[in-house]
C-alpha atoms as a PDB file:
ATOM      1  CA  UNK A   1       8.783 112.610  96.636  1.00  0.00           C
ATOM      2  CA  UNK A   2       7.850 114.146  93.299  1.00  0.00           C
ATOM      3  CA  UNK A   3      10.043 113.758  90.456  1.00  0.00           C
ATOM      4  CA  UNK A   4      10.921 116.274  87.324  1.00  0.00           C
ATOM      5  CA  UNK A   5       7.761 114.799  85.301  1.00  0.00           C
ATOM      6  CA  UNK A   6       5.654 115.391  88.462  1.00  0.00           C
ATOM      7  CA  UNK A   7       5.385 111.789  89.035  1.00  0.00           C
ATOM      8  CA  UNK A   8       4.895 111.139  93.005  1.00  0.00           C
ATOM      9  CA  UNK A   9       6.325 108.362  95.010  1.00  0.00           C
ATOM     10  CA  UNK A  10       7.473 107.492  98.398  1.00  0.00           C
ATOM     11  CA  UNK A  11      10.794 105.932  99.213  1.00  0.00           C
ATOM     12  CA  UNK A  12      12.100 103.829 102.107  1.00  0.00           C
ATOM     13  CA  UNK A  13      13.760 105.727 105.181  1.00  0.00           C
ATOM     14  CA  UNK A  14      17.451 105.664 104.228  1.00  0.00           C
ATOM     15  CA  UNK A  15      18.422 104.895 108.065  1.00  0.00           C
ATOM     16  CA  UNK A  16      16.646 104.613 111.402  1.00  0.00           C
ATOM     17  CA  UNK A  17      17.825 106.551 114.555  1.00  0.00           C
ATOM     18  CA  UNK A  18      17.415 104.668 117.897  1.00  0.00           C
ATOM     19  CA  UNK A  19      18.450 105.589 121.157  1.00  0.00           C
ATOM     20  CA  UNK A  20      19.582 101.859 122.317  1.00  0.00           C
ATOM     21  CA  UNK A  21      22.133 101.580 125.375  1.00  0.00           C
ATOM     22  CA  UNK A  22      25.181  98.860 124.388  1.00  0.00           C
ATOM     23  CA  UNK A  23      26.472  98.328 127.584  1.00  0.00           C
ATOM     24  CA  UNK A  24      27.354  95.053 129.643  1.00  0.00           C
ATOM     25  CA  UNK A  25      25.333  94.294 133.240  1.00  0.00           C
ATOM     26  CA  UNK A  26      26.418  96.672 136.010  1.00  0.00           C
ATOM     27  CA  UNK A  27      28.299  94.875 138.813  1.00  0.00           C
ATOM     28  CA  UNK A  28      28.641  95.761 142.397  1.00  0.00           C
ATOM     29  CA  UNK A  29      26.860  94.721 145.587  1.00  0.00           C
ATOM     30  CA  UNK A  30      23.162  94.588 145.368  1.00  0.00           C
ATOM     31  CA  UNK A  31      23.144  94.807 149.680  1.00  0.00           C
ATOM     32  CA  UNK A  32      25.954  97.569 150.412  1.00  0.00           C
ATOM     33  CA  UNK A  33      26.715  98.377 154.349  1.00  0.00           C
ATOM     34  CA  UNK A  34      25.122 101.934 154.833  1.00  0.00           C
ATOM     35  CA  UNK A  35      28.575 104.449 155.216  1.00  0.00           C
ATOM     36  CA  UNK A  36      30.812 102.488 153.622  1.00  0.00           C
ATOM     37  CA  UNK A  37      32.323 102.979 149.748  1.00  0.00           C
ATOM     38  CA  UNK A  38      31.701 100.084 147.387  1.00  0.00           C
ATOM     39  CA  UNK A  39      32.180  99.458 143.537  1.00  0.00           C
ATOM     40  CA  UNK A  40      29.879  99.705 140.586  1.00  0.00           C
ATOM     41  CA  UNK A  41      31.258  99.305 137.125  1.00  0.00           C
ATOM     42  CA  UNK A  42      30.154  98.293 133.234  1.00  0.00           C
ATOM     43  CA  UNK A  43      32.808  96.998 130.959  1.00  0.00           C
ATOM     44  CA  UNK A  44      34.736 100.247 129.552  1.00  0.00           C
ATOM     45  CA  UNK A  45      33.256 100.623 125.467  1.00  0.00           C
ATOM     46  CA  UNK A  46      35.444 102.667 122.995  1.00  0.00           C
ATOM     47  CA  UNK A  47      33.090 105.790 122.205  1.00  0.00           C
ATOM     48  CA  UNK A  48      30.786 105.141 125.107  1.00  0.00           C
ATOM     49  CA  UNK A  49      30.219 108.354 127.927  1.00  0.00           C
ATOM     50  CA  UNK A  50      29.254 107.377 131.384  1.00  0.00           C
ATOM     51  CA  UNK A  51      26.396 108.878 133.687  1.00  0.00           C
ATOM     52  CA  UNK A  52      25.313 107.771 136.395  1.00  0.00           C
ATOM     53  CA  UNK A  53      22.341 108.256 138.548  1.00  0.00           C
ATOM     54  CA  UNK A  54      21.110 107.193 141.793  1.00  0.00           C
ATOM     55  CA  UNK A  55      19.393 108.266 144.855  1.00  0.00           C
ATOM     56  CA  UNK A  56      20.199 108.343 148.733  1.00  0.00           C
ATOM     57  CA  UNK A  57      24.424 108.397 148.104  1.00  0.00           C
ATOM     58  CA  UNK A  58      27.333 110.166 146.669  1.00  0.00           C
ATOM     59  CA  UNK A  59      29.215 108.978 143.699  1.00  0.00           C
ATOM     60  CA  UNK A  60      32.587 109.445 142.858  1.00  0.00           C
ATOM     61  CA  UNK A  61      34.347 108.650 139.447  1.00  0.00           C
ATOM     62  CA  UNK A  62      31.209 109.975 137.800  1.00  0.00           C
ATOM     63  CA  UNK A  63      31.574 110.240 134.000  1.00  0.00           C
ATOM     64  CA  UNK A  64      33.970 107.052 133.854  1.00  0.00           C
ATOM     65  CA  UNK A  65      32.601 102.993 133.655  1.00  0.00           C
ATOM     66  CA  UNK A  66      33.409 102.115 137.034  1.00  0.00           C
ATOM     67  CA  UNK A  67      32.245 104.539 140.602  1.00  0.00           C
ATOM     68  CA  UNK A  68      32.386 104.455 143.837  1.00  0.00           C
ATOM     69  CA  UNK A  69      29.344 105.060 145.847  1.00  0.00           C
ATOM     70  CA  UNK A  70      28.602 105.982 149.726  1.00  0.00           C
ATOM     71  CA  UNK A  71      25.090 105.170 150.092  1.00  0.00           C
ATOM     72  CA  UNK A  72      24.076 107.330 153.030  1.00  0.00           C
ATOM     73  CA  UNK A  73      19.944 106.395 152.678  1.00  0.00           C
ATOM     74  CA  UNK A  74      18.322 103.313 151.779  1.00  0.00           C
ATOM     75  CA  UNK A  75      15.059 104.644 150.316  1.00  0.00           C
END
């Protein structure tokens, strides 16, 4: 920064950006039967979107805290 007199200085960040996830533990089984629908959910946070991600099943309720999942492959 360089003021009207030409004096330079350098100021303190006025805020700091961080990309931190605020959510609560995931719950659901951790050994699902292959075929079969079961539950995974985070407690709901005002403001807060929802994506999940996973590999070898289908999810449905994607885009809210709480899914459904089919796992069809245990990788």
């Amino acid at each position: 920064v360089t003021d009207a007199n030409g004096c330079q200085g350098v100021s303190n960040t006025p805020f700091v950006v961080s990309n931190t996830v605020n959510t609560s533990a995931i719950t659901g089984p951790i050994n699902p039967v292959m075929f079969q629908s079961v539950n995974y959910s985070v407690l709901p946070a005002v403001g807060s979107t929802y994506n999940w991600t996973l590999v070898g099943g289908t999810i449905s309720g994607q885009g809210t805290n709480s899914i459904d999942v089919v796992w069809n492959n245990f990788l």
